[in-house]
Structures are given as C-alpha cells and as structure tokens.
C-alpha atoms as a PDB file:
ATOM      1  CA  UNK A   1       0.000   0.000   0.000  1.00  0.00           C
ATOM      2  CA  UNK A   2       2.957   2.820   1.069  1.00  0.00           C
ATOM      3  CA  UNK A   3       4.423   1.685  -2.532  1.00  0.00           C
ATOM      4  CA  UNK A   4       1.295   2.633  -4.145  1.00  0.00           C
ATOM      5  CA  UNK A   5       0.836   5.761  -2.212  1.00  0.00           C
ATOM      6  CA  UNK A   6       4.634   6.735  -3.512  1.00  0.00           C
ATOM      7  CA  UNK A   7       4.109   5.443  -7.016  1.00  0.00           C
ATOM      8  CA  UNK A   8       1.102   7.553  -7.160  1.00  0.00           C
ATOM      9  CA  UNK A   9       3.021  10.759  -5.714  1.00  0.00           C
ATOM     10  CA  UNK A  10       5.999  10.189  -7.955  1.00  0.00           C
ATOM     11  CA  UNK A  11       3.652   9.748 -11.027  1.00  0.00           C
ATOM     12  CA  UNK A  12       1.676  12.969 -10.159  1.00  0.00           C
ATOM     13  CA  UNK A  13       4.852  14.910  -9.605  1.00  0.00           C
ATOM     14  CA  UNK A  14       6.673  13.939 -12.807  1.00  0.00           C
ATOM     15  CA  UNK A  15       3.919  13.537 -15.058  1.00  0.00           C
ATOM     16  CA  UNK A  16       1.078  16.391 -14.335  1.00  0.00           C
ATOM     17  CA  UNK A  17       3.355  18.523 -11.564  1.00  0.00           C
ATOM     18  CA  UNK A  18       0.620  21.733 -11.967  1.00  0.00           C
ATOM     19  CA  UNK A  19      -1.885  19.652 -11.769  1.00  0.00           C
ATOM     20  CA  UNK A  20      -0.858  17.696  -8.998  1.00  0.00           C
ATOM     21  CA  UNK A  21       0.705  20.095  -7.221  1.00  0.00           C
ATOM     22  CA  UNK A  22      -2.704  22.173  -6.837  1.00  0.00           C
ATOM     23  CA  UNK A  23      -5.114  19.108  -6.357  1.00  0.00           C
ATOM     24  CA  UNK A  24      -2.719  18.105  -3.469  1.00  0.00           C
ATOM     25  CA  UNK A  25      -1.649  21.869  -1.904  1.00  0.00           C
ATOM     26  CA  UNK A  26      -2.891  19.908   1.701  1.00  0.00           C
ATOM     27  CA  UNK A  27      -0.181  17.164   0.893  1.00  0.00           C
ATOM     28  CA  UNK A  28       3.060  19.735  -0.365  1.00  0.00           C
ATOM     29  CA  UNK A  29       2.122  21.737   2.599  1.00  0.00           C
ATOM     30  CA  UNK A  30       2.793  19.151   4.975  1.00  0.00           C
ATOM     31  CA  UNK A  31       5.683  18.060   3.317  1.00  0.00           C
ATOM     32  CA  UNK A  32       7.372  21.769   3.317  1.00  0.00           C
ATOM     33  CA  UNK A  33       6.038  21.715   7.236  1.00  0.00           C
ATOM     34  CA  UNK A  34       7.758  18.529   7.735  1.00  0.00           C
ATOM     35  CA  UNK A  35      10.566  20.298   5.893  1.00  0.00           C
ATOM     36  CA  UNK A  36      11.504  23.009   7.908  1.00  0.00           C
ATOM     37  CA  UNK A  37      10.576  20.745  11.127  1.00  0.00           C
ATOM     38  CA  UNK A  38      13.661  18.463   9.816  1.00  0.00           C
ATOM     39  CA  UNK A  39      15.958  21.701   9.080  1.00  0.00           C
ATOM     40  CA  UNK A  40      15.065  23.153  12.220  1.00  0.00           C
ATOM     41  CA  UNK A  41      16.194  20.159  13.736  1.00  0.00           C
ATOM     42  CA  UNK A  42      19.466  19.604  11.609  1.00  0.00           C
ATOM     43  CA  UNK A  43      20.404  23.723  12.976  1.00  0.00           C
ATOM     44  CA  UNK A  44      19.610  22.765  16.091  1.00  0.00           C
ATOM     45  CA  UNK A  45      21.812  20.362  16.423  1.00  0.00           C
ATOM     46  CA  UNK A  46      24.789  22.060  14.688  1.00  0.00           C
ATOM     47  CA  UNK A  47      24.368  24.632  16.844  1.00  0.00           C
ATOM     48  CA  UNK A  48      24.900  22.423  19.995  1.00  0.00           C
ATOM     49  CA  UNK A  49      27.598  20.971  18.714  1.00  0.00           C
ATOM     50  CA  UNK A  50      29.397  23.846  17.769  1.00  0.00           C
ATOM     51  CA  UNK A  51      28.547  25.038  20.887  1.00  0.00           C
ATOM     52  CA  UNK A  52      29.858  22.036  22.579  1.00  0.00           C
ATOM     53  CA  UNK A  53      33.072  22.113  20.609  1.00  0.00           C
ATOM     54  CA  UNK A  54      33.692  25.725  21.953  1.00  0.00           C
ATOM     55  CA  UNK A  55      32.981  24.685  25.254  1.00  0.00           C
ATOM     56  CA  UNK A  56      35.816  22.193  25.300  1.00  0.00           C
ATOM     57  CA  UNK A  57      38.229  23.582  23.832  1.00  0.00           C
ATOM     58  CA  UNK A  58      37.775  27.123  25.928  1.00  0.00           C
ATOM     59  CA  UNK A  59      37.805  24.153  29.057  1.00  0.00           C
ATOM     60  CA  UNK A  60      41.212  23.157  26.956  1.00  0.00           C
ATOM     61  CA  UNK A  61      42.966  26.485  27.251  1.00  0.00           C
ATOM     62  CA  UNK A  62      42.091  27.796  30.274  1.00  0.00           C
ATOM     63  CA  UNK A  63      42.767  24.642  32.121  1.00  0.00           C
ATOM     64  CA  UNK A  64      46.289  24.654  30.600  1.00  0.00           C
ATOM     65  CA  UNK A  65      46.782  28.409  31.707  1.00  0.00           C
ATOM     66  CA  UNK A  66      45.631  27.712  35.170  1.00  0.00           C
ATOM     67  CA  UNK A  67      47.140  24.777  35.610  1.00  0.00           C
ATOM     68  CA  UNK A  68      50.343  25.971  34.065  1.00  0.00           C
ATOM     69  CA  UNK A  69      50.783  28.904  36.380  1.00  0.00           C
ATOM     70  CA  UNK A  70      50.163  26.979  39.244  1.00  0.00           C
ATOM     71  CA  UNK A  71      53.881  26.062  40.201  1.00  0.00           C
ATOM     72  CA  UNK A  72      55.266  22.476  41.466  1.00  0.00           C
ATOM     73  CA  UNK A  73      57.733  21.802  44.597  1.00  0.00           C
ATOM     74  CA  UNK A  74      61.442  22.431  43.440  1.00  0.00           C
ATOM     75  CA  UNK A  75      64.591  21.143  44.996  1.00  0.00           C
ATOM     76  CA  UNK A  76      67.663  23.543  46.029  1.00  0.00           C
ATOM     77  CA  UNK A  77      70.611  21.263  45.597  1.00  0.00           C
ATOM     78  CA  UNK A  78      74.178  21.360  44.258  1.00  0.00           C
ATOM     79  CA  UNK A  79      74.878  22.679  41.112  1.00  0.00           C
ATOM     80  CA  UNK A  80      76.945  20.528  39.278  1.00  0.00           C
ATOM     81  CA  UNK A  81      75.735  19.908  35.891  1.00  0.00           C
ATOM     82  CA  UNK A  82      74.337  22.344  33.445  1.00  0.00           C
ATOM     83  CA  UNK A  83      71.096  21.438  31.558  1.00  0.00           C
ATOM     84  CA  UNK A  84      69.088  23.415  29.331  1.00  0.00           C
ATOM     85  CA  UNK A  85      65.495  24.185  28.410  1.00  0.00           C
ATOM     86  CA  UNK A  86      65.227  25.086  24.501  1.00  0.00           C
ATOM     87  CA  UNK A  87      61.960  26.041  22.242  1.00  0.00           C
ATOM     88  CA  UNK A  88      61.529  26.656  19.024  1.00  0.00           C
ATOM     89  CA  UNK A  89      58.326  28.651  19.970  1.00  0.00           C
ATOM     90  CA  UNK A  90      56.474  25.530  19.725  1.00  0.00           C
ATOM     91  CA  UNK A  91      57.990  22.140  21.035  1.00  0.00           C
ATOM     92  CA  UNK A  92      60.530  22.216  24.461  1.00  0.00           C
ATOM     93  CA  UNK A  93      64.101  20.201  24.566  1.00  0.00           C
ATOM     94  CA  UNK A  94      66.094  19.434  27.442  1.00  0.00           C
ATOM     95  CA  UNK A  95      69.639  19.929  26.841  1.00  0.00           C
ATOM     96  CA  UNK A  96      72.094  18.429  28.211  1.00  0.00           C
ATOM     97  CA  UNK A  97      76.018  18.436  27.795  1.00  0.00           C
ATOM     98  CA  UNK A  98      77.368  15.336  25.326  1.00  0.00           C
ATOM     99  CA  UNK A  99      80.016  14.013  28.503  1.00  0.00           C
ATOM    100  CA  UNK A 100      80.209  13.941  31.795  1.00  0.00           C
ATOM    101  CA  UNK A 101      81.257  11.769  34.575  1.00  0.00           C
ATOM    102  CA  UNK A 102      77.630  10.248  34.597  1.00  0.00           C
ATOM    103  CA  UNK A 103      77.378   9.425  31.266  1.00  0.00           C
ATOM    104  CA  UNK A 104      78.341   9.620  27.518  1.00  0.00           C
ATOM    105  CA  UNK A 105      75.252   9.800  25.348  1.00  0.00           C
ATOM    106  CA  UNK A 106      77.649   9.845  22.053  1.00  0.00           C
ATOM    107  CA  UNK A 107      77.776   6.225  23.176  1.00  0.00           C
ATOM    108  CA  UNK A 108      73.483   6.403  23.023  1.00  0.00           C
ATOM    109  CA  UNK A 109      72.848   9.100  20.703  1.00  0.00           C
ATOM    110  CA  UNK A 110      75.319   8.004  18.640  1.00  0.00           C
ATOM    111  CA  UNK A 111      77.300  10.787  15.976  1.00  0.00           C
ATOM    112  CA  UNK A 112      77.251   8.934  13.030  1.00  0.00           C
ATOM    113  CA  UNK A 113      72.940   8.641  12.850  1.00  0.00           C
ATOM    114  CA  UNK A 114      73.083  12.541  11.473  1.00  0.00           C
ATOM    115  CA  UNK A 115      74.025  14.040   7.800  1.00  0.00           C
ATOM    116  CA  UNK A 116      77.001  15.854   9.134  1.00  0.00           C
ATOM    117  CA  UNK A 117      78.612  13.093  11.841  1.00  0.00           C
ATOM    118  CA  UNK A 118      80.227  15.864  13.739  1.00  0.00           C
ATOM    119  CA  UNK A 119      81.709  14.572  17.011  1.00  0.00           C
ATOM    120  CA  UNK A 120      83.356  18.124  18.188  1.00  0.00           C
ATOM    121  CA  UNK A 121      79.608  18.931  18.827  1.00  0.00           C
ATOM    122  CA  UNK A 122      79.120  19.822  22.783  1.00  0.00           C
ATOM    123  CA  UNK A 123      75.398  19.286  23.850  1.00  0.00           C
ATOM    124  CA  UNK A 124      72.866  16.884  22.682  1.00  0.00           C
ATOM    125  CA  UNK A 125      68.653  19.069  22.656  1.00  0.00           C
ATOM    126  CA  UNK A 126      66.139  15.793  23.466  1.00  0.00           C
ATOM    127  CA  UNK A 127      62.704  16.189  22.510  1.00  0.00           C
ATOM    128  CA  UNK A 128      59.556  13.649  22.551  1.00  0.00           C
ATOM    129  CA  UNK A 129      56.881  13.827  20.194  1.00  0.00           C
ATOM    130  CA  UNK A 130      54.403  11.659  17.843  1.00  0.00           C
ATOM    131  CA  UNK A 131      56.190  10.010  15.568  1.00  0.00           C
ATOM    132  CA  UNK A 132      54.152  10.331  12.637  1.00  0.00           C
ATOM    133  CA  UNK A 133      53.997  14.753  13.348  1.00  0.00           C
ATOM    134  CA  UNK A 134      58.007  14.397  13.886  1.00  0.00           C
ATOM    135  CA  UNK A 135      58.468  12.360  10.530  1.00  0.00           C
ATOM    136  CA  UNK A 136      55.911  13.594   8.080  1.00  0.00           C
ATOM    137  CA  UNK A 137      55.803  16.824   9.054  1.00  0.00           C
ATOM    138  CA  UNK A 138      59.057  18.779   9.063  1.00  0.00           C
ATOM    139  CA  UNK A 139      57.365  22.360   8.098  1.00  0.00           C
ATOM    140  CA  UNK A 140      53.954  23.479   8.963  1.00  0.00           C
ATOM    141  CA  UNK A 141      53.344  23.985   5.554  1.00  0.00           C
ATOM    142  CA  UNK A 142      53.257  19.932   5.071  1.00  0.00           C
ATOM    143  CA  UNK A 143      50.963  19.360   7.890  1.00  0.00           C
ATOM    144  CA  UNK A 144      47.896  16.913   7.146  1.00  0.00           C
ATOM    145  CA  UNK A 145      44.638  16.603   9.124  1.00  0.00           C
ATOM    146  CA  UNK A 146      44.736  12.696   9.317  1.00  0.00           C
ATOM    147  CA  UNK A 147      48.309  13.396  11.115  1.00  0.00           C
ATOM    148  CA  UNK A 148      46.997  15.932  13.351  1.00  0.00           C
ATOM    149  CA  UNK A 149      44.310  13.605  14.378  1.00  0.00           C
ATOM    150  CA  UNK A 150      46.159  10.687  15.032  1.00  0.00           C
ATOM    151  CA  UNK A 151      48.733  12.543  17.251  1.00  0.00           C
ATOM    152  CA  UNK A 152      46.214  14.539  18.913  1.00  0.00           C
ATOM    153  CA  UNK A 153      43.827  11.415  20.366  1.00  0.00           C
ATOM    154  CA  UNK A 154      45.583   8.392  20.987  1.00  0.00           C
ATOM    155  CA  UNK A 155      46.440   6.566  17.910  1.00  0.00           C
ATOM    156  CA  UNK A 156      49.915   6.790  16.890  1.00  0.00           C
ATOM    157  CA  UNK A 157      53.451   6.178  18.113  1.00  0.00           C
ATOM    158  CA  UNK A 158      55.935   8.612  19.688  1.00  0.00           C
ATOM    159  CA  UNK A 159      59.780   9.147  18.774  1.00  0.00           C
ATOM    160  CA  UNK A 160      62.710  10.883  20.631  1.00  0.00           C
ATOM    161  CA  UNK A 161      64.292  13.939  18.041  1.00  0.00           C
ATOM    162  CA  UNK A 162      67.974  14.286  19.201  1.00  0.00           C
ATOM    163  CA  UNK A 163      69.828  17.455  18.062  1.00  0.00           C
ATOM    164  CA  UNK A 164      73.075  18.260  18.487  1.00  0.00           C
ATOM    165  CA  UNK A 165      74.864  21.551  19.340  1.00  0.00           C
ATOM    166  CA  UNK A 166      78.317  23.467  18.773  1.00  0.00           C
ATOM    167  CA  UNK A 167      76.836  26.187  21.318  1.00  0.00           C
ATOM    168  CA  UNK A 168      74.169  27.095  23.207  1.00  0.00           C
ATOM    169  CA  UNK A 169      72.693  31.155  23.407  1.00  0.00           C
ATOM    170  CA  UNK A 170      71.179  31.950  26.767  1.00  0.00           C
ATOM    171  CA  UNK A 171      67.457  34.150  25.994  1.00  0.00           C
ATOM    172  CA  UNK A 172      63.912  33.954  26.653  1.00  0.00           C
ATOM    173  CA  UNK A 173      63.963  31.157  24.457  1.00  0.00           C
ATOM    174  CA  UNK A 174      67.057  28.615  26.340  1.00  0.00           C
ATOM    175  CA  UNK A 175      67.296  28.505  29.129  1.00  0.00           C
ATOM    176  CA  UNK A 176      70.499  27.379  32.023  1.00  0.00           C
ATOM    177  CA  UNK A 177      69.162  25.525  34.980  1.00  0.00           C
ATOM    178  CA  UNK A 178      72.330  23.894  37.693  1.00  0.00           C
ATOM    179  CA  UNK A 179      71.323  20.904  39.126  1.00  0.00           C
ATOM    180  CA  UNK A 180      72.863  18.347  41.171  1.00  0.00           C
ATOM    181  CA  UNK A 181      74.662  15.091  40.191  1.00  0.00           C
ATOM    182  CA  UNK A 182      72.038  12.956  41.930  1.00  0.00           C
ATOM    183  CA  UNK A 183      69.279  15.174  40.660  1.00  0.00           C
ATOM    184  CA  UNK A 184      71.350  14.592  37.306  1.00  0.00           C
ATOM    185  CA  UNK A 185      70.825  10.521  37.608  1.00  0.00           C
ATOM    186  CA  UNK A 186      67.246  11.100  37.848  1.00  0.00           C
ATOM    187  CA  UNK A 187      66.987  12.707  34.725  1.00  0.00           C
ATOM    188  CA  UNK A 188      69.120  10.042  33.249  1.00  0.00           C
ATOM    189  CA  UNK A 189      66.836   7.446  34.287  1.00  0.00           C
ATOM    190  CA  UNK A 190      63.772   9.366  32.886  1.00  0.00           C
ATOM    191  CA  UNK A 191      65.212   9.394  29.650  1.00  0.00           C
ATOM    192  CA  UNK A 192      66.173   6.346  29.269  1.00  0.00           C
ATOM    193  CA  UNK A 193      62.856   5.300  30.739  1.00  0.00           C
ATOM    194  CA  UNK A 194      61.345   7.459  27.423  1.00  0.00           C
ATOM    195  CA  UNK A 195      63.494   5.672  24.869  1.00  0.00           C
ATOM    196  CA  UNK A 196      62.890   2.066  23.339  1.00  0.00           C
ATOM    197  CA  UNK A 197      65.728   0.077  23.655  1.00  0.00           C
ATOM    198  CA  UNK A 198      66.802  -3.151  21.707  1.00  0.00           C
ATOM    199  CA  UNK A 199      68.236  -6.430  22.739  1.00  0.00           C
ATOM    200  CA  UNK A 200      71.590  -4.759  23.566  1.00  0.00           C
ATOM    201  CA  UNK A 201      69.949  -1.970  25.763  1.00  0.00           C
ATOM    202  CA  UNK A 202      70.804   0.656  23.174  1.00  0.00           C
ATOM    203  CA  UNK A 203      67.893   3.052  22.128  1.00  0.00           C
ATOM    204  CA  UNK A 204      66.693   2.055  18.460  1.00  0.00           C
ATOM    205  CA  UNK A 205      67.333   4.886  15.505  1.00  0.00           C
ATOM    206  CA  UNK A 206      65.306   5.283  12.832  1.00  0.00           C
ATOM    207  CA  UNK A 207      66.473   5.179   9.475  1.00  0.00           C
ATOM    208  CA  UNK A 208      64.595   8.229   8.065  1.00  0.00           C
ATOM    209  CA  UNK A 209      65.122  10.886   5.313  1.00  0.00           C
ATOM    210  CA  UNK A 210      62.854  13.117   7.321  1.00  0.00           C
ATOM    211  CA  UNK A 211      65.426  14.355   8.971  1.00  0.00           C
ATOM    212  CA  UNK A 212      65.540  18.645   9.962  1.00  0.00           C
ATOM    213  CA  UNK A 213      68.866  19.503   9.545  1.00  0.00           C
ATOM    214  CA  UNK A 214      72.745  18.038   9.439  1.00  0.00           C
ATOM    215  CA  UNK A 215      72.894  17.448  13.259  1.00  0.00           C
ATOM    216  CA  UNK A 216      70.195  15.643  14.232  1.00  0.00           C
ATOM    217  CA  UNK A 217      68.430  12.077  14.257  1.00  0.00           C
ATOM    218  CA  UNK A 218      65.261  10.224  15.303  1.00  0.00           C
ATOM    219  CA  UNK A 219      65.011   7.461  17.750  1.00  0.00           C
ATOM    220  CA  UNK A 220      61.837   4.977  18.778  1.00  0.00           C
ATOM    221  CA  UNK A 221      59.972   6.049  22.027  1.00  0.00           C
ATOM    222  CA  UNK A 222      57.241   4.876  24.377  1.00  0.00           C
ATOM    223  CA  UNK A 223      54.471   6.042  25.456  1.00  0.00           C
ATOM    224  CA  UNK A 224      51.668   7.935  23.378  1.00  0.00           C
ATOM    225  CA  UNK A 225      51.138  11.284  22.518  1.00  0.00           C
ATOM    226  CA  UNK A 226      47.327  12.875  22.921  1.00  0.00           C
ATOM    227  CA  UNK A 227      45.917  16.598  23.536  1.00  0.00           C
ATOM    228  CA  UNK A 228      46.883  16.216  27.267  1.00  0.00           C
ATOM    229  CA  UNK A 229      50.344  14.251  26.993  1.00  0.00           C
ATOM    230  CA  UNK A 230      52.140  16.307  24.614  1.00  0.00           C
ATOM    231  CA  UNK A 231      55.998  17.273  23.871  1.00  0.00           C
ATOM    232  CA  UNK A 232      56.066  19.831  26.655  1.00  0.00           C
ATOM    233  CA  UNK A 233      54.302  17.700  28.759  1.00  0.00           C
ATOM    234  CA  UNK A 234      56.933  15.285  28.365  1.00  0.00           C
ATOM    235  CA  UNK A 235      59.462  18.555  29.107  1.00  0.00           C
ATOM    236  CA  UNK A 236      57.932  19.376  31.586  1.00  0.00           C
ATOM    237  CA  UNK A 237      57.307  16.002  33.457  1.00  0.00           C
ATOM    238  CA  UNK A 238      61.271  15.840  32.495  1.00  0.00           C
ATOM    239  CA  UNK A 239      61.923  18.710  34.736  1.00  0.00           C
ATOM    240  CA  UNK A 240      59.814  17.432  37.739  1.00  0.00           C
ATOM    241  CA  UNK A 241      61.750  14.132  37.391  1.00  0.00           C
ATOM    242  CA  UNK A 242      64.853  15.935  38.760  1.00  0.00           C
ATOM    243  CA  UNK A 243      63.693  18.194  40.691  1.00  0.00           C
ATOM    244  CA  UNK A 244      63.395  21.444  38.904  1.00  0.00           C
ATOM    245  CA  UNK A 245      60.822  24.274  38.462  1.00  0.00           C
ATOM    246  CA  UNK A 246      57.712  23.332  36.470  1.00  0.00           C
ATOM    247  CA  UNK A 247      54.154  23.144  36.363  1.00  0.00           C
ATOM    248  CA  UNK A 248      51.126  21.519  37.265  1.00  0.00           C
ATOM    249  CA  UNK A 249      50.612  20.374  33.773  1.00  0.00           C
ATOM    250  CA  UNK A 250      51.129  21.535  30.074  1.00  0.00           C
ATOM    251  CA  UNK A 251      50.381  21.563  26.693  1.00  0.00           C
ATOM    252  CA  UNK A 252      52.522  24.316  25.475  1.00  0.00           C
ATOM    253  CA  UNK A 253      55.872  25.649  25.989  1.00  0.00           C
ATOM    254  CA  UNK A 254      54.858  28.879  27.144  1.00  0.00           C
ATOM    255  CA  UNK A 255      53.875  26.769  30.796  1.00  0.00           C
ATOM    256  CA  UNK A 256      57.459  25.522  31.002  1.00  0.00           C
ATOM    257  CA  UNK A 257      58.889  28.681  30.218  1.00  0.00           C
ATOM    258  CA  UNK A 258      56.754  31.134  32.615  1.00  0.00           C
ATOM    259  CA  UNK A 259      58.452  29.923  35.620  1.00  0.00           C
ATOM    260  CA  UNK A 260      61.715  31.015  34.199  1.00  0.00           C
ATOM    261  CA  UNK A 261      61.312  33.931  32.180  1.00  0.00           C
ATOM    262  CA  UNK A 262      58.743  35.940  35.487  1.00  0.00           C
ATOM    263  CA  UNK A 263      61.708  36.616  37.761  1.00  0.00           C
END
C-alpha cells in the first residue's frame, strides 16, 4: 500500500506537476512543514555541537593556563651539571652536555645517525613527540589533518628527536638551569625510561630521510602522545623528574617557560 501511495506521488509529480501540485496543496504543505521541522532540527543540532566544541576547547585552554601557572615543589641542591630548556616557539628540549662523569650519550645518541657526523659537537637538545607529526611533518606547511588527528587522540606512536649543538645562546627562548649530580641521575633514568631500547639496551634509531637539519636524528619512544600528553608535557614532566621548576601540567611551551622567564 505505502508503494502505491509513492508510485502515485511520484507519477503525479513527474507527469502532471501543476496539476498535482494544486489538487494536493494539503499534501506539499505538509511536506514543506515537515521540511523546515527536519531543518530546524538539523540547525539545532549544529548549533549544539558547535557550541559544545567551543565549550571544550575554551575548558582546553584555560585549564592549561591555570594549571600551568600553578607552580610544582622544586629542589635547592648542588649545582653541578648544566642542563638546558630550549623552544623553538612551539615544542621544548632538554639539553644536556654530550660528557660527563655520569654518562656519555655519544655512546646512546650516537654521531654517526646525522648528515654531518660531527663529534666536536658539545650538547645533545632531546625532545619527545608523535612520531608520525616528527616524521611527516618537518614544516607546517606539510601538515595533514589525518596526522593531526592521530597525534592529537591516541592513535599513533611517539619518537625521541635528538639534536646536536656546537653552542648554546642563553634568551627567553634557552634557558640554564644547575642541578645536582644525583638530581642529574634522575633525569638520566627518565630518559632512558622514554626511549625504546633493543636487545643490547641501546635506544633504536630510525632510518629516516625526514630528517631537519645536518645534526640531528630520530630514535623509537614509548608512550603515546594525545591533547593532554604532549611534547612539553613530556618537558615538563622531564623537569619534575629531577627536581626542577615546572608546572602543574602543560600543553605548550609557554607553561614551562613562565616559571623562568617571570623573575
């Protein structure tokens, strides 16, 4: 019977439109009612969604400025070994010198992964990230959506970016912080904690032409990358492993860098 009733419909509309159209005003009208009832319903729920959207991520940013200025328990100890704190303006490294009676991480981070295989380089700049953004994206400009999505919810891997440098220029944007040698160990074991190691305990470099520059390599990581575990998260959780000034929590570098660019 509904077949009929559609048949008939279709065969008026096509066939005699005028015609039907006028004998059936009753029937278009509650179509065109029905209509806006369904786009009034579609706006709707755009609207809430959009609304909803908004609503996180303002949630988003203000937790991360609250929580970023909001400043954790630091240690005063001995200041034996210089580290760093370095950002691009985006993404924090921690710095730290190539040699020292701890360790050697030319040994680790080994020279000969980079372009140039300079060994009279000084400090080695280590940053985590998603290893899909690090790899496929070395400029903004080559940024894709699908690789923003995976890295910002859960679903892809994470890498360690080692850089090395000749020299290091103190500014809003590096920073020197002194620590201690035990506070020193600490970070050690955090790092190595971060990188994937093989069956010979040596973290695992990957062979890449994605690399940034002639001084600098990629190596596999744990853990996963998300909105609310991100590079500077990993900085900053870097900094709290040793004892240092940082923050509550981070997304951004700015939250790192506020507690040592205010005094």
């Amino acid at each position: 019977m509904y077949i009929e009733h559609i048949k008939f419909i279709f065969d008026g509309i096509v066939n005699e439109p005028v015609t039907w159209a006028t004998s059936n005003s009753n029937f278009v009208s509650r179509v065109s009612i029905l209509s806006m009832g369904y786009l009034k319903a579609i706006c709707k729920a755009l609207l809430i969604v959009s609304f909803s959207i908004l609503l996180l991520v303002a949630m988003y940013i203000g937790s991360a400025y609250v929580l970023s200025r909001m400043e954790t328990h630091s240690q005063q100890s001995a200041q034996d070994v210089p580290i760093y704190i370095l950002t691009n303006g985006v993404h924090t490294d921690i710095v730290m010198p190539i040699k020292t009676a701890q360790i050697d991480w030319s040994k680790e981070i080994r020279f000969e992964n980079t372009r140039s295989k300079d060994s009279l380089v000084k400090y080695v700049a280590l940053g985590w990230g998603d290893k899909g953004f690090y790899l496929e994206t070395p400029t903004w400009a080559d940024l894709k959506a699908s690789t923003a999505l995976k890295a910002a919810f859960w679903l892809g891997s994470s890498a360690v970016h080692a850089t090395f440098y000749q020299e290091l220029k103190e500014g809003a944007d590096c920073k020197r912080i002194l620590i201690s040698k035990p506070q020193y160990a600490q970070l050690i074991n955090y790092i190595h904690n971060t990188l994937t190691a093989d069956k010979s305990n040596h973290p695992i470099h990957i062979k890449t032409n994605a690399i940034y520059g002639l001084n600098d390599a990629f190596y596999e990581a744990n853990g996963t990358y998300s909105l609310f575990h991100t590079c500077n998260t990993w900085a900053n959780d870097a900094l709290k492993s040793c004892g240092q000034k940082a923050c509550i929590w981070t997304p951004f570098d700015t939250g790192i860098f506020y507690h040592y660019n205010k005094n």
